[in-house]
PDB file of N, CA and C in Angstrom:
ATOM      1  N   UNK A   1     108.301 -76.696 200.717  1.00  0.00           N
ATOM      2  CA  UNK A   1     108.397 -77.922 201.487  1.00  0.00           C
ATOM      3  C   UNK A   1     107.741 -77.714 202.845  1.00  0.00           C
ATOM      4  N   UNK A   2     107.082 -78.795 203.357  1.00  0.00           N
ATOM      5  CA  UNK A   2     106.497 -78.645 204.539  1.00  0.00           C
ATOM      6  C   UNK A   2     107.757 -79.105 205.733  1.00  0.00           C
ATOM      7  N   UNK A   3     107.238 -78.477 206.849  1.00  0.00           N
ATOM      8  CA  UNK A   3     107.989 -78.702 207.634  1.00  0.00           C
ATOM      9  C   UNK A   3     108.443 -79.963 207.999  1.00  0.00           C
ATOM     10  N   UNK A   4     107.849 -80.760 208.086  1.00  0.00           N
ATOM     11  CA  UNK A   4     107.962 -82.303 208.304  1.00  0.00           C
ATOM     12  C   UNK A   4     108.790 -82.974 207.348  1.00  0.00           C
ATOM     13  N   UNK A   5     108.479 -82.688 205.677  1.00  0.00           N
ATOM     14  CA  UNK A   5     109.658 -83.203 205.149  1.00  0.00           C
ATOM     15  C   UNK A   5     111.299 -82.710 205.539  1.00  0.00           C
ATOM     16  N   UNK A   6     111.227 -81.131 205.863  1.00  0.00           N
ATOM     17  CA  UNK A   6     112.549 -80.916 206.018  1.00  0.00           C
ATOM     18  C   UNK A   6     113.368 -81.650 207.471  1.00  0.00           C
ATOM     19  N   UNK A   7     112.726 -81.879 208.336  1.00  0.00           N
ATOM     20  CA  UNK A   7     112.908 -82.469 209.585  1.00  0.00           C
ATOM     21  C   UNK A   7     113.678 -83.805 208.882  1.00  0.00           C
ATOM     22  N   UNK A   8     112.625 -84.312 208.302  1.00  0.00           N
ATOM     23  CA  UNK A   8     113.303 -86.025 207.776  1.00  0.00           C
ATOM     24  C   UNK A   8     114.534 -85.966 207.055  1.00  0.00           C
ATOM     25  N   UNK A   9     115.415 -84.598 206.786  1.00  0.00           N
ATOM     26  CA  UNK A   9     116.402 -84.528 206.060  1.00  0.00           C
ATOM     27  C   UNK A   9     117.687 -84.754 207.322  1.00  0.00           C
ATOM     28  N   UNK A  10     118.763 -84.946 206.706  1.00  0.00           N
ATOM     29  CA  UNK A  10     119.489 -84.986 207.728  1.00  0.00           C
ATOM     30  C   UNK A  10     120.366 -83.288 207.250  1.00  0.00           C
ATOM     31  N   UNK A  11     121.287 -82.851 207.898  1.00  0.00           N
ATOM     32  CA  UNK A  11     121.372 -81.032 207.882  1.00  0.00           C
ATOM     33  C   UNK A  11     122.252 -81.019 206.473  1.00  0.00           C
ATOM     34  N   UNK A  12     122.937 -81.962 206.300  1.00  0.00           N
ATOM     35  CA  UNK A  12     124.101 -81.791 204.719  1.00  0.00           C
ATOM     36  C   UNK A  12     122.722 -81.743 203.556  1.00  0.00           C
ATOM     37  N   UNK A  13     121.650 -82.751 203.877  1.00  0.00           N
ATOM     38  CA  UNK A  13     120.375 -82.308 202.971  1.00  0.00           C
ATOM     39  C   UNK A  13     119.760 -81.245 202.586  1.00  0.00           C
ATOM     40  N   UNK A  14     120.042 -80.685 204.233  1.00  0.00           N
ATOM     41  CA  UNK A  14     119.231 -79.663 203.763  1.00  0.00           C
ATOM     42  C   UNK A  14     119.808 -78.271 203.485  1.00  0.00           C
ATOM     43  N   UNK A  15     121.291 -78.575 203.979  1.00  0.00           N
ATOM     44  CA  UNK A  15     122.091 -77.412 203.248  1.00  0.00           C
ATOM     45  C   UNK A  15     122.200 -77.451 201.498  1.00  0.00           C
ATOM     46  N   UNK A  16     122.228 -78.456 201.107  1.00  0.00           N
ATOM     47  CA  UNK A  16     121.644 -78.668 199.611  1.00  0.00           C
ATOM     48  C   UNK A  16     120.817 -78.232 198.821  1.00  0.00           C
ATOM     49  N   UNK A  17     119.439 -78.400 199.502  1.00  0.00           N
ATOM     50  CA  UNK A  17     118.036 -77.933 199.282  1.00  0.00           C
ATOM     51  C   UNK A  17     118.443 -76.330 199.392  1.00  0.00           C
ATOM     52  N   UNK A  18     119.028 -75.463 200.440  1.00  0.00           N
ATOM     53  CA  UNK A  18     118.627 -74.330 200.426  1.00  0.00           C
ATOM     54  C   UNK A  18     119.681 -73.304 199.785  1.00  0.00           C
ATOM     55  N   UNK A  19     120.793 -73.941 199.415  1.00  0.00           N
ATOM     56  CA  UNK A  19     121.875 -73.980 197.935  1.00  0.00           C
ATOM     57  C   UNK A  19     120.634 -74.050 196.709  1.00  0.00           C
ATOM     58  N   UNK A  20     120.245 -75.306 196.645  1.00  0.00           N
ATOM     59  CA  UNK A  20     119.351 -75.246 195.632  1.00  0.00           C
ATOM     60  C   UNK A  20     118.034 -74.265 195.113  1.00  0.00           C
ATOM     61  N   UNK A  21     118.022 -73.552 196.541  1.00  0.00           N
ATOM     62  CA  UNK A  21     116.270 -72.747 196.379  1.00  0.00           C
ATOM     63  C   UNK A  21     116.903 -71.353 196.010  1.00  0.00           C
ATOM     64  N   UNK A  22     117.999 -71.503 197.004  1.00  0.00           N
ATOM     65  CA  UNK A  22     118.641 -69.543 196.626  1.00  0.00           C
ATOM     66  C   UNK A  22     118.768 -69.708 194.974  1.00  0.00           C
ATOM     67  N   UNK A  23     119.424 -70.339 194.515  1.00  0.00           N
ATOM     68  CA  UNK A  23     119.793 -70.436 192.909  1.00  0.00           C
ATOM     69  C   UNK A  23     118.252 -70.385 191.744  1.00  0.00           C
ATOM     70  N   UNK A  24     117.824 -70.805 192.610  1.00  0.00           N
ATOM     71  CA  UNK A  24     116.352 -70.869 191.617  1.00  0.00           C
ATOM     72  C   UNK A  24     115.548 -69.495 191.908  1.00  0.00           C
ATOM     73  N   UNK A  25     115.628 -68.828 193.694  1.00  0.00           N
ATOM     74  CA  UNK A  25     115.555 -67.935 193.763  1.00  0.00           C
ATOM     75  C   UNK A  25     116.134 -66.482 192.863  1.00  0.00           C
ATOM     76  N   UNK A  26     117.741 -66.654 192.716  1.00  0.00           N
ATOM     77  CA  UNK A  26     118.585 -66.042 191.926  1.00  0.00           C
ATOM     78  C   UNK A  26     117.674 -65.931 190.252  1.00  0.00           C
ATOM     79  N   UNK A  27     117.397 -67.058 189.779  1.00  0.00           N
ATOM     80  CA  UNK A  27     117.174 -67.153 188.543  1.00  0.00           C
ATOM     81  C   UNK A  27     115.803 -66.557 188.364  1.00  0.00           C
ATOM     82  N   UNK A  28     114.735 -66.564 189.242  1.00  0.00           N
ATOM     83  CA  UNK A  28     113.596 -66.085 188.877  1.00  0.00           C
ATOM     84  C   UNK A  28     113.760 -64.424 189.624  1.00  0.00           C
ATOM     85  N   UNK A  29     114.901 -63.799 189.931  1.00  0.00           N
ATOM     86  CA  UNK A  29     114.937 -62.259 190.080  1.00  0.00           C
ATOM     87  C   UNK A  29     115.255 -61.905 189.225  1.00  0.00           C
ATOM     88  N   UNK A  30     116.233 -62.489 188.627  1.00  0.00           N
ATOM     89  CA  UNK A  30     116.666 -62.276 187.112  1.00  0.00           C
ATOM     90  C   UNK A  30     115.282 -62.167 186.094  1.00  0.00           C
ATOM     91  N   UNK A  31     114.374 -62.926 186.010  1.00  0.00           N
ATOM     92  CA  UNK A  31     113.744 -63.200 185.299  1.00  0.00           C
ATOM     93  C   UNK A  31     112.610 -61.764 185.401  1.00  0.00           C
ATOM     94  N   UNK A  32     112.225 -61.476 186.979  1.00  0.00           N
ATOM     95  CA  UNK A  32     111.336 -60.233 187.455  1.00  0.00           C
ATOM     96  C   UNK A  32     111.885 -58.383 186.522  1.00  0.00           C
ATOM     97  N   UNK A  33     113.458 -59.001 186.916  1.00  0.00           N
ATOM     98  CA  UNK A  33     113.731 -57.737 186.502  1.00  0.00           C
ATOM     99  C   UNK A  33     113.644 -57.487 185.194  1.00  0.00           C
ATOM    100  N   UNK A  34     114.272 -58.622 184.132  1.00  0.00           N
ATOM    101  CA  UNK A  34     113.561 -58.548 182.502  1.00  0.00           C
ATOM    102  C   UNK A  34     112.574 -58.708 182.350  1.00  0.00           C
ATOM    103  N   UNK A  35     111.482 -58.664 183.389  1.00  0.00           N
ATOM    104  CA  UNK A  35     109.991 -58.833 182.822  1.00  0.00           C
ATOM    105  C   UNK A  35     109.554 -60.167 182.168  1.00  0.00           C
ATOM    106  N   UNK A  36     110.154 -61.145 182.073  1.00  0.00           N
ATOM    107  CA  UNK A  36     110.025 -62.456 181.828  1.00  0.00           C
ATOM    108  C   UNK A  36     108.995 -62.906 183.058  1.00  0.00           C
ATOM    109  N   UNK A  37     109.099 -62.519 184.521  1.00  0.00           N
ATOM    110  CA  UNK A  37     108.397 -64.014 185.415  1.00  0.00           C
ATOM    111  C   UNK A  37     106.700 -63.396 185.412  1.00  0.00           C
ATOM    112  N   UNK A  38     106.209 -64.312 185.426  1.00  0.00           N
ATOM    113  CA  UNK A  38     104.803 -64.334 185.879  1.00  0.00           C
ATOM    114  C   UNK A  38     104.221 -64.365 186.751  1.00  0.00           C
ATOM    115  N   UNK A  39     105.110 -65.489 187.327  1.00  0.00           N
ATOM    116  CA  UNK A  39     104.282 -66.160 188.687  1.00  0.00           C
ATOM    117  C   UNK A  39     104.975 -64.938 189.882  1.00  0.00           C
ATOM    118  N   UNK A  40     104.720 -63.546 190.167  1.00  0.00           N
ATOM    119  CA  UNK A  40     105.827 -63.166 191.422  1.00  0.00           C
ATOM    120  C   UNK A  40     105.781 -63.907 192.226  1.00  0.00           C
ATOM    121  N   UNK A  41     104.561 -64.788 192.573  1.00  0.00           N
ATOM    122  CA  UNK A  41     104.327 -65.320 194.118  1.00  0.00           C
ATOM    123  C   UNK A  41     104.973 -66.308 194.809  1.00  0.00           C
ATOM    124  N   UNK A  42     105.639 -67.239 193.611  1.00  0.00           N
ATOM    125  CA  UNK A  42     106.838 -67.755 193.697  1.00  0.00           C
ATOM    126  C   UNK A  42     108.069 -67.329 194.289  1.00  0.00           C
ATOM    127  N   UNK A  43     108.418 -65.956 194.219  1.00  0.00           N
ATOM    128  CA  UNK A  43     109.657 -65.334 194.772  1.00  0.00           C
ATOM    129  C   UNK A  43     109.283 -65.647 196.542  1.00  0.00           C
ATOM    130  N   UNK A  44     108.014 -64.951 196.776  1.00  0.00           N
ATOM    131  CA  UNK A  44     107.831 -65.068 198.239  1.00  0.00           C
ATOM    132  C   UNK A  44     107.783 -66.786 198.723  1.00  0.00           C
ATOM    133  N   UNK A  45     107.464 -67.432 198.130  1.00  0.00           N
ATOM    134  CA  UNK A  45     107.354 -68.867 198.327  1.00  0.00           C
ATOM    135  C   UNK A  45     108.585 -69.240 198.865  1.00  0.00           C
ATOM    136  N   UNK A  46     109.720 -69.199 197.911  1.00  0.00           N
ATOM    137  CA  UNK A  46     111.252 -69.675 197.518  1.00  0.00           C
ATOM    138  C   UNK A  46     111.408 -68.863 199.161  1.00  0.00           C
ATOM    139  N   UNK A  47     111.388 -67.708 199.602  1.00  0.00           N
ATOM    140  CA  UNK A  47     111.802 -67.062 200.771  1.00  0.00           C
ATOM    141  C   UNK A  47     111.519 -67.715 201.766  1.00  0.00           C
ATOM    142  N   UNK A  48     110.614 -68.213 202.097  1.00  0.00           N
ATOM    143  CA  UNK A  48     110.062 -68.673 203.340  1.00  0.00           C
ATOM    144  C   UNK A  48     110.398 -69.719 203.138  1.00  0.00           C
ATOM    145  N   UNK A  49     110.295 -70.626 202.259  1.00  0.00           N
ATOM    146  CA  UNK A  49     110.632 -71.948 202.027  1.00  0.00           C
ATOM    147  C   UNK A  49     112.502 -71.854 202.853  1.00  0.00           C
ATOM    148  N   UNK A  50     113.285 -71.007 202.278  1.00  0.00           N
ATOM    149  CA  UNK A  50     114.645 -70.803 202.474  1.00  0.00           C
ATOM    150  C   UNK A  50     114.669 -70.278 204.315  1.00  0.00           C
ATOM    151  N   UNK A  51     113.791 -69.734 204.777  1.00  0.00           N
ATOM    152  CA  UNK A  51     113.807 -69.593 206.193  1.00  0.00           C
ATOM    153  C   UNK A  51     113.373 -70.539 206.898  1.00  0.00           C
ATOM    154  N   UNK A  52     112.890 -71.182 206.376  1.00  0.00           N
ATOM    155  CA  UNK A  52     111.708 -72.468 206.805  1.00  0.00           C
ATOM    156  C   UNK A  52     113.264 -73.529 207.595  1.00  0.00           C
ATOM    157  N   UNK A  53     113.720 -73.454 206.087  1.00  0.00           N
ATOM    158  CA  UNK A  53     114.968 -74.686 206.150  1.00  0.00           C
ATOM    159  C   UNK A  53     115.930 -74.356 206.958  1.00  0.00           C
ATOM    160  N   UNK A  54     116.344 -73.094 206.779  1.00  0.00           N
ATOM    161  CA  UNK A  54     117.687 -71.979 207.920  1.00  0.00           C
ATOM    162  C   UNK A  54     117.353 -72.313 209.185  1.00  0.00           C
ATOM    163  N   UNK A  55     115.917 -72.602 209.715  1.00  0.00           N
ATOM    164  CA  UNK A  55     115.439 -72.516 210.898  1.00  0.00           C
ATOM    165  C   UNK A  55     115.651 -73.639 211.884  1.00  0.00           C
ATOM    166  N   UNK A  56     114.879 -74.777 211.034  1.00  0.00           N
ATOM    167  CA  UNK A  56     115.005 -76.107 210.826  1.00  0.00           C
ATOM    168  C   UNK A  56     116.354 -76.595 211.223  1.00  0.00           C
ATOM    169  N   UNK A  57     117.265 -76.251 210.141  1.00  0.00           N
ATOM    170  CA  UNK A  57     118.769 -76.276 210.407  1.00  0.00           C
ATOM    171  C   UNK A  57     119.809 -76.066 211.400  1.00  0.00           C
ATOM    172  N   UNK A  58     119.285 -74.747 212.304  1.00  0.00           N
ATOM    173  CA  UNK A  58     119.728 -74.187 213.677  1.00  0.00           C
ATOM    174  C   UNK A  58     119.265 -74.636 214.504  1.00  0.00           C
ATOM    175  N   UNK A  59     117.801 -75.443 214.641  1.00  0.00           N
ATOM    176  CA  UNK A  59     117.483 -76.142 215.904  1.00  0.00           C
ATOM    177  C   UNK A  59     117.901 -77.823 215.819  1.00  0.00           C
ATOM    178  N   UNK A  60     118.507 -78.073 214.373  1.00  0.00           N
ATOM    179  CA  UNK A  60     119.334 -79.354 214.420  1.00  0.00           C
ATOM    180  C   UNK A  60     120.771 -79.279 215.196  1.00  0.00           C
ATOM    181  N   UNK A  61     121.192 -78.482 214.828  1.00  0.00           N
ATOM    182  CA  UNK A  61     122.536 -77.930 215.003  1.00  0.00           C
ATOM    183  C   UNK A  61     122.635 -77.563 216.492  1.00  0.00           C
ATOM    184  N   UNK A  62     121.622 -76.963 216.960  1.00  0.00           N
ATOM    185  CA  UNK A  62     121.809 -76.218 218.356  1.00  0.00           C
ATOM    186  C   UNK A  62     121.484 -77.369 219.472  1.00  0.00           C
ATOM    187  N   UNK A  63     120.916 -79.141 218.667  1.00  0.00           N
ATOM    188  CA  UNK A  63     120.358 -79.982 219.840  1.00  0.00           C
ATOM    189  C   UNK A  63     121.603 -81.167 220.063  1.00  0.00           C
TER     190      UNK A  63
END
């Protein structure tokens, strides 16, 4: 997600979203370690995406 969409969230949104990314995160480590995932680059994606939002979140919170 780009930064701008997460802004337009209000913070219960986006505590949702980053509930939602860890879990998908969760599921594709699972997947690395049985040798199932393909895409690794996805893992790093899901990360930043999840700091992106944490970040986002603390300068809602902190204004």
């Amino acid at each position: 997600m780009k930064s701008k969409e997460i802004r337009a969230l209000s913070p219960e949104e986006i505590k949702a979203k980053i509930a939602d990314t860890r879990e998908e995160l969760m599921k594709l480590r699972f997947q690395q370690v049985t040798g199932q995932l393909t895409d690794t680059s996805r893992l790093r994606i899901l990360r930043r995406d999840i700091a992106r939002m944490e970040s986002i979140l603390n300068e809602l919170v902190a204004e």
